[in-house]
Protein backbone atom coordinates (compact mmCIF):
# COMPACT_ATOMS: atom_id res chain seq x y z
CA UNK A 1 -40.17 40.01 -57.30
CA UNK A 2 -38.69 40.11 -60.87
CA UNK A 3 -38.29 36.70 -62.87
CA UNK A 4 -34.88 37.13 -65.05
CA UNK A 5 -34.92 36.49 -68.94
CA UNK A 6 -32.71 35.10 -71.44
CA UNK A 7 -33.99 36.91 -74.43
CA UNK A 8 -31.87 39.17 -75.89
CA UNK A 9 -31.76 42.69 -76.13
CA UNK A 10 -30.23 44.51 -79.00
CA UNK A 11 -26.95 44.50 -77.37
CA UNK A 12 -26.70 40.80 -76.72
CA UNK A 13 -27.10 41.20 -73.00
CA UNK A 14 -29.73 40.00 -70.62
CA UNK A 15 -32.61 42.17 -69.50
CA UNK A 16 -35.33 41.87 -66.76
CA UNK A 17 -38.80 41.46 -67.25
CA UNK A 18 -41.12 43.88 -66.60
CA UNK A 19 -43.96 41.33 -65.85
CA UNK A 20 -44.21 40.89 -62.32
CA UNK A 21 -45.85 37.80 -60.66
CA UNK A 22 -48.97 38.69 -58.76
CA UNK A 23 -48.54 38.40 -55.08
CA UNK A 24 -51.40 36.00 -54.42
CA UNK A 25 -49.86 33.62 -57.26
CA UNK A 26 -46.04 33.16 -55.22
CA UNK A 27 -47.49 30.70 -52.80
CA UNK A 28 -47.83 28.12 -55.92
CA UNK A 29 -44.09 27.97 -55.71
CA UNK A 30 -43.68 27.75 -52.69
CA UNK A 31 -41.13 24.27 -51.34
CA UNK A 32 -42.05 24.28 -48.26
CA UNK A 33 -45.74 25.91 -46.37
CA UNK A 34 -47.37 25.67 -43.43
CA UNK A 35 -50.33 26.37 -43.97
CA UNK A 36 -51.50 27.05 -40.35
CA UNK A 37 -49.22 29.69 -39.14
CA UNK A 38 -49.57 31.17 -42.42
CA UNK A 39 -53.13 31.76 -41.81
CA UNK A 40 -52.26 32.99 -38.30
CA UNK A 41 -50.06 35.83 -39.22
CA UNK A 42 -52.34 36.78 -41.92
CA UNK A 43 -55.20 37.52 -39.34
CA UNK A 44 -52.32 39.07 -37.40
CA UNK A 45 -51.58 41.65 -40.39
CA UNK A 46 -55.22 41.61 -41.08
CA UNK A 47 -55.86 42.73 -37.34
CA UNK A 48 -53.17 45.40 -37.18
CA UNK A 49 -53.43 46.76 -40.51
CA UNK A 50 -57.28 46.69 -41.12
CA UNK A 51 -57.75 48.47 -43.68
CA UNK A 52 -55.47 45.75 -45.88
CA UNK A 53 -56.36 42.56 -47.07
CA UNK A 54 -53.16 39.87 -47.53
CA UNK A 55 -51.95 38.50 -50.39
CA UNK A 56 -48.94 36.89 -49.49
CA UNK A 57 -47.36 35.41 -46.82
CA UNK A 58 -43.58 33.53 -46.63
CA UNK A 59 -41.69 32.58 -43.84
CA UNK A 60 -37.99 34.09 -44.47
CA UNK A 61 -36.01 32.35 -41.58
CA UNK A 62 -35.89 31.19 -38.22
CA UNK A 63 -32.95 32.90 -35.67
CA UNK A 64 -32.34 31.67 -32.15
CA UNK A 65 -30.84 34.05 -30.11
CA UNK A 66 -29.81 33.96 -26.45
CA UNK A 67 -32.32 30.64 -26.52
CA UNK A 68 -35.25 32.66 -27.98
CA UNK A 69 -36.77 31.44 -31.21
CA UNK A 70 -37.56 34.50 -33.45
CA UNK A 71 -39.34 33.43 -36.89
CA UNK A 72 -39.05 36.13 -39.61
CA UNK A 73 -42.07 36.47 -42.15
CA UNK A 74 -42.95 38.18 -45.28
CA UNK A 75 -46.11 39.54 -45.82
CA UNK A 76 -47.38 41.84 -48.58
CA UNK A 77 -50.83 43.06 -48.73
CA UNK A 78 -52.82 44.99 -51.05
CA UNK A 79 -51.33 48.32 -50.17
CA UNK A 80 -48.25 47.22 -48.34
CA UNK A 81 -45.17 45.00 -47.34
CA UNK A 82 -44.31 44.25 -43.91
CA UNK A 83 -41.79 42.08 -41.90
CA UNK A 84 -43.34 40.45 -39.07
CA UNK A 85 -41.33 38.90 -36.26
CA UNK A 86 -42.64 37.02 -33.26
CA UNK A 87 -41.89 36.45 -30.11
CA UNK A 88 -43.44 38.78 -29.34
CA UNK A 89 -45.45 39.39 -32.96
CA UNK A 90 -45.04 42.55 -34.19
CA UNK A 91 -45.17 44.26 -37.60
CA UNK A 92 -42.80 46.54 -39.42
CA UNK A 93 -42.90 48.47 -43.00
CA UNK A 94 -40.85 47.31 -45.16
CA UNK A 95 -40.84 51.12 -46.43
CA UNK A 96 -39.08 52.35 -42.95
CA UNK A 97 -37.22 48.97 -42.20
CA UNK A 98 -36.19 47.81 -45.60
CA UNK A 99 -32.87 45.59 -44.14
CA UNK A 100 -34.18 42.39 -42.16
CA UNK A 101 -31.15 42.31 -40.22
CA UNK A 102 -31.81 45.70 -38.48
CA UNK A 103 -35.27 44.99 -38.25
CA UNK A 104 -34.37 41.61 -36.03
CA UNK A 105 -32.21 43.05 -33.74
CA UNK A 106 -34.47 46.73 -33.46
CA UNK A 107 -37.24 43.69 -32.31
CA UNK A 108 -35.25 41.93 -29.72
CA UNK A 109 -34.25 44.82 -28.41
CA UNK A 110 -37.73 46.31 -28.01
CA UNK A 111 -38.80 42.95 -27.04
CA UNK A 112 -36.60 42.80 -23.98
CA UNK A 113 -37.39 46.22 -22.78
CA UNK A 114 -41.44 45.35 -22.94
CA UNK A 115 -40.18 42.09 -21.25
CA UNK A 116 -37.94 44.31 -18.34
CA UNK A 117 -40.99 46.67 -18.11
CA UNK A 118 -43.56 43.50 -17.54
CA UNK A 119 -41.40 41.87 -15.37
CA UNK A 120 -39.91 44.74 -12.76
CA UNK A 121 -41.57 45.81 -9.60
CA UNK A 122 -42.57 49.22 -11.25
CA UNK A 123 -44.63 47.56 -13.68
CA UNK A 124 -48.57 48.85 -14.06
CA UNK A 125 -49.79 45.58 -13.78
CA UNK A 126 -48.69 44.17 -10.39
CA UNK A 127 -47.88 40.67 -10.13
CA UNK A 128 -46.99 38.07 -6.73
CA UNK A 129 -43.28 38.45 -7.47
CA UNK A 130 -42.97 42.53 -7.04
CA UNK A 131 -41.63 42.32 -3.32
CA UNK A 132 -39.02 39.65 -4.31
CA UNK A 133 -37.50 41.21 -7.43
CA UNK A 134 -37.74 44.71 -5.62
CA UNK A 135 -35.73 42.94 -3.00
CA UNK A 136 -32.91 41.76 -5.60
CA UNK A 137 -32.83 44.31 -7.21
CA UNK A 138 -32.10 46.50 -4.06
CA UNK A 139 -29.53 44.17 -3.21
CA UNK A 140 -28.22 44.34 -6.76
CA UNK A 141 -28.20 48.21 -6.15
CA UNK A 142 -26.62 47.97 -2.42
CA UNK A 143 -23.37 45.92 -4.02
CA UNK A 144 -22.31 48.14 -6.58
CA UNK A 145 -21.81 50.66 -4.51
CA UNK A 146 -20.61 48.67 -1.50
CA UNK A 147 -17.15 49.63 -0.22
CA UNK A 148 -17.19 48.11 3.56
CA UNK A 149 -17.59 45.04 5.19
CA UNK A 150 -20.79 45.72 6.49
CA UNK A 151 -22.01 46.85 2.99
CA UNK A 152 -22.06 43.57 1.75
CA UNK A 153 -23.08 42.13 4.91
CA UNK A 154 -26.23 44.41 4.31
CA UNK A 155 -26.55 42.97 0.65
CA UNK A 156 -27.13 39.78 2.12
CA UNK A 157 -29.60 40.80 4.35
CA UNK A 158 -31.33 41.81 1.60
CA UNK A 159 -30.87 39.05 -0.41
CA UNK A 160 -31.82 36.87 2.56
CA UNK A 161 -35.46 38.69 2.81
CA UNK A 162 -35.71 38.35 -0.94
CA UNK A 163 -36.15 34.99 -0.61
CA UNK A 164 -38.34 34.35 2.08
CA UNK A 165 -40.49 36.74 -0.11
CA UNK A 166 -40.09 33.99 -2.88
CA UNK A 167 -41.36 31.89 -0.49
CA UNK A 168 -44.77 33.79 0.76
CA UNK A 169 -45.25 34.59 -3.21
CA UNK A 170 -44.90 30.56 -4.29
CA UNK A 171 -47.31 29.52 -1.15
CA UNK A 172 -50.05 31.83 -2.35
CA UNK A 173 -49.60 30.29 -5.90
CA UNK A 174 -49.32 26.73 -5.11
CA UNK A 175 -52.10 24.08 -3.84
CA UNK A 176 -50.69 22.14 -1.05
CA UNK A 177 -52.53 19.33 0.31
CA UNK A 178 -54.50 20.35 4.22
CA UNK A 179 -52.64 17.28 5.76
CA UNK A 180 -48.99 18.42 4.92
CA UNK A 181 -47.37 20.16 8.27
CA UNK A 182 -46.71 23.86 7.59
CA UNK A 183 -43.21 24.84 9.12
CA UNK A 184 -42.65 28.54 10.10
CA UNK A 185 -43.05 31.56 7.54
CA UNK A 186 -39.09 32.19 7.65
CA UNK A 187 -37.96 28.44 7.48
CA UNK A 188 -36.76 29.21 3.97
CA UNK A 189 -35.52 25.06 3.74
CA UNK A 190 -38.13 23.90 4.79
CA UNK A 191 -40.62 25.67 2.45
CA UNK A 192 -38.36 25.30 -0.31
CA UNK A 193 -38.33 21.11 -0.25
CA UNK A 194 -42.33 21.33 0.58
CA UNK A 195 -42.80 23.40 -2.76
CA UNK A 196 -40.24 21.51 -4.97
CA UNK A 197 -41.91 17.99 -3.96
CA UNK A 198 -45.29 20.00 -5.14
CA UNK A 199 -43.82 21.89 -8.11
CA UNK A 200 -41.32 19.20 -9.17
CA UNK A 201 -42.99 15.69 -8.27
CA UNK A 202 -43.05 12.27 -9.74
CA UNK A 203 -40.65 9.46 -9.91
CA UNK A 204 -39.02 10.11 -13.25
CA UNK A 205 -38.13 13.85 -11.56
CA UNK A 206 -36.17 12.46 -8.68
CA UNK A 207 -32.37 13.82 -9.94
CA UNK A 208 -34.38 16.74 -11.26
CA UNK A 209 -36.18 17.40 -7.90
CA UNK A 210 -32.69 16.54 -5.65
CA UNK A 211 -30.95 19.19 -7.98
CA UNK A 212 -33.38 21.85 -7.28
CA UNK A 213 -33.70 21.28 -3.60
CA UNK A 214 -29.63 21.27 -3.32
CA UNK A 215 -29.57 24.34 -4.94
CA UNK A 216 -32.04 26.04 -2.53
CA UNK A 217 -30.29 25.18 0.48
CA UNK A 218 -27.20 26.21 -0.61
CA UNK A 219 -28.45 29.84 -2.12
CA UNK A 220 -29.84 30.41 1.58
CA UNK A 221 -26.86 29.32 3.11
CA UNK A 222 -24.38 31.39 1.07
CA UNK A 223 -26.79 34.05 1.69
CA UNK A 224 -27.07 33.87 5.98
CA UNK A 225 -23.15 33.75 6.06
CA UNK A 226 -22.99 36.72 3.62
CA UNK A 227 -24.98 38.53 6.45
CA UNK A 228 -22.87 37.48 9.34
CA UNK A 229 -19.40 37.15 7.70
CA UNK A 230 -17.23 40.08 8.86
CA UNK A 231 -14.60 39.03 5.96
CA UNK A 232 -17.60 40.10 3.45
CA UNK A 233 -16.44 41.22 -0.04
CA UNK A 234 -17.23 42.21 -3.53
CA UNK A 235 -16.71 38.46 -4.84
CA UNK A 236 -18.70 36.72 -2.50
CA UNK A 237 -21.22 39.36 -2.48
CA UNK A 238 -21.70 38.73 -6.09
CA UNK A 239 -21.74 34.89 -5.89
CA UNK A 240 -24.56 35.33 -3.05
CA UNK A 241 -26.53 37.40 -5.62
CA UNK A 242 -25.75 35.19 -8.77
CA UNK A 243 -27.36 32.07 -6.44
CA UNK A 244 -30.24 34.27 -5.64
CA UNK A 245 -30.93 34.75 -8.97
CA UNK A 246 -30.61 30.92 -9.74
CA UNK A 247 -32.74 29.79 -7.23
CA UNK A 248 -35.47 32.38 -8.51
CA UNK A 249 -35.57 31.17 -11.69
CA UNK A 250 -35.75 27.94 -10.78
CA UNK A 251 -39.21 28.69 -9.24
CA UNK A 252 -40.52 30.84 -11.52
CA UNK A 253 -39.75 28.33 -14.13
CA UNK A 254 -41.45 25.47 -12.19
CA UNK A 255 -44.40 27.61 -11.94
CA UNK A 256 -44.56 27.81 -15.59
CA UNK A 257 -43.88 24.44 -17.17
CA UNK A 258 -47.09 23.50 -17.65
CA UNK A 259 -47.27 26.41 -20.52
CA UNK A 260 -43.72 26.01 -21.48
CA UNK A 261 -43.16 22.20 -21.91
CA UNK A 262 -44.20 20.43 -24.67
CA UNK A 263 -45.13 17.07 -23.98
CA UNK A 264 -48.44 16.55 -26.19
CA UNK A 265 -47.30 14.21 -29.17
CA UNK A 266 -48.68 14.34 -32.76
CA UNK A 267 -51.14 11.17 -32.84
CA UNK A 268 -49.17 10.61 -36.38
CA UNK A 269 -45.89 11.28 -36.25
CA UNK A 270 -45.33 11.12 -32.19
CA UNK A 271 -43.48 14.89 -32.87
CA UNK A 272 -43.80 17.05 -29.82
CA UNK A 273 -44.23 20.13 -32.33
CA UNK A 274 -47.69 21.26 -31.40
CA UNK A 275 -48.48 24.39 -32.54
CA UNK A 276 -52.13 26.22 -31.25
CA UNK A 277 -54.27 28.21 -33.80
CA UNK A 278 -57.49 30.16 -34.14
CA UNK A 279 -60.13 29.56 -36.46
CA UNK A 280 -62.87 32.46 -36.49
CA UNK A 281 -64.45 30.44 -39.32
CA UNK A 282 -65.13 27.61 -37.05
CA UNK A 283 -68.92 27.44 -35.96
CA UNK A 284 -70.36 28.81 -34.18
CA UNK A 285 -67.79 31.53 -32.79
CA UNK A 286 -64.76 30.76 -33.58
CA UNK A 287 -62.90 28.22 -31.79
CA UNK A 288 -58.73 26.65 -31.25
CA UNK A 289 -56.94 23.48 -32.75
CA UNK A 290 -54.23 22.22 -33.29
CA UNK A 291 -51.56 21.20 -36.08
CA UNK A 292 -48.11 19.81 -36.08
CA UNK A 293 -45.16 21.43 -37.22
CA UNK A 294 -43.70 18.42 -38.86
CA UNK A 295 -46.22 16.20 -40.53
CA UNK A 296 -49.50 17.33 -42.29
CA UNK A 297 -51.85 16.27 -39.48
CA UNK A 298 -54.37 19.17 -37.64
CA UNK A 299 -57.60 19.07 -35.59
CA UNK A 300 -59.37 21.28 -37.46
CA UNK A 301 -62.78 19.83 -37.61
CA UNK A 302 -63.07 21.14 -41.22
CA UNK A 303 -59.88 19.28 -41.95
């Protein structure tokens, strides 16, 4: 960074100054910190590039795309500059990626492909959910190339096994009580309400709960007459799969609310924004807390 001067040069016009401001100095004029995540994606540099120590670090922007929230930092060490993006964190030279704006959408991109490759039935790690999205995506497959009735009759067949699949993979991943009646493997309905009153319960999720149960029953529905209709075509095909799909996420989502839903509150400001950190410096190993992301409270026990 160069600071601009008003003293005059021979000519009468402005000229820059030479003098730069050290890196480590910036953060004095800095509006707005936070502290916390600054010291997070220091260690993160720190980690990747070990060999560097930071001197600076400056949150550049926040972008939400397609629902994702991508925060854009600026980070210059004692040898280098870097962008670093999250979701998922990564790094990048500012050397080979000097524009931002490239560098955000060449991260997405990779982002969704490590995403694709983590969440596809070819990935190395296996996961409960292979069968089913090996299922939809065989379906997915079996309709573009569909030309007869019986072609998309067939989709739904497959569709139809992808979710009883769902099914198997939510029992195995869900604690049901020994006293609830267990109906038969391939009563998709049945399952489904069982596992929504589990996944989804409490009063204040009734509409909630009624919504995701509806939607269920009518995903398996459009999916047996898909199999049996002998007026089967393209459009309904795709609506069949499109449900699927819904219903699927739906799950999956259930599955992971615990991690994705905020509901601790700031004991200070009552602000859901709850952000987790790691403290090596905290005895004897190391150790988590917490700060908010809108007033200046933290449990740090050095705090």
């Amino acid at each position: 960074m160069k600071v601009e001067s008003t003293t005059e040069t021979q000519d009468d016009e402005h000229y820059i100054n030479e003098h730069l401001i050290p890196p480590e100095e910036l953060g004095r004029y800095s509006v707005e910190r936070d502290f916390h995540s600054e010291r997070d994606i220091a260690n993160y540099v720190e980690g990747q590039a070990n060999d560097e120590t930071v001197q600076q670090v400056e949150r550049i922007k926040k972008e939400v795309v397609i629902g994702d929230v991508y925060e854009i930092w600026d980070v210059t060490t004692d040898k280098n500059r870097w962008w670093v993006i999250t979701n998922l964190t990564n790094l990048y030279s500012q050397k080979h990626f000097p524009s931002l704006d490239y560098t955000l959408s060449f991260h997405i991109g990779l982002m969704m492909r490590l995403r694709n490759r983590s969440e596809g039935a070819d990935a190395a790690d296996p996961n409960p959910f292979d069968e089913v999205l090996r299922r939809i995506d065989q379906a997915e497959k079996r309709h573009d190339n569909a030309i007869e009735a019986e072609d998309f009759q067939a989709v739904g067949m497959l569709l139809r096994e992808g979710l009883i699949s769902l099914i198997a993979a939510l029992r195995r991943r869900t604690e049901l009580s020994v006293d609830i009646e267990r109906p038969q493997d391939a009563n998709f309905n049945a399952w489904s309400a069982i596992l929504m009153n589990q996944l989804c319960g409490g009063g204040s999720n009734k509409e909630l709960r009624q919504h995701l149960k509806n939607t269920a029953k009518e995903a398996w529905q459009i999916t047996n007459w898909l199999t049996h209709t002998r007026s089967a075509n393209k459009t309904a095909s795709s609506i069949a799969i499109h449900s699927c799909q819904t219903t699927i996420g739906h799950f999956l989502q259930l599955l992971e609310k615990n991690r994705t839903d905020k509901t601790e509150n700031c004991p200070v400001c009552k602000s859901r924004d709850i952000r987790t950190h790691f403290d090596i410096a905290i005895h004897p190993d190391g150790d988590y807390y917490k700060s908010c992301g809108v007033c200046d409270w933290d449990s740090h026990p050095n705090s």
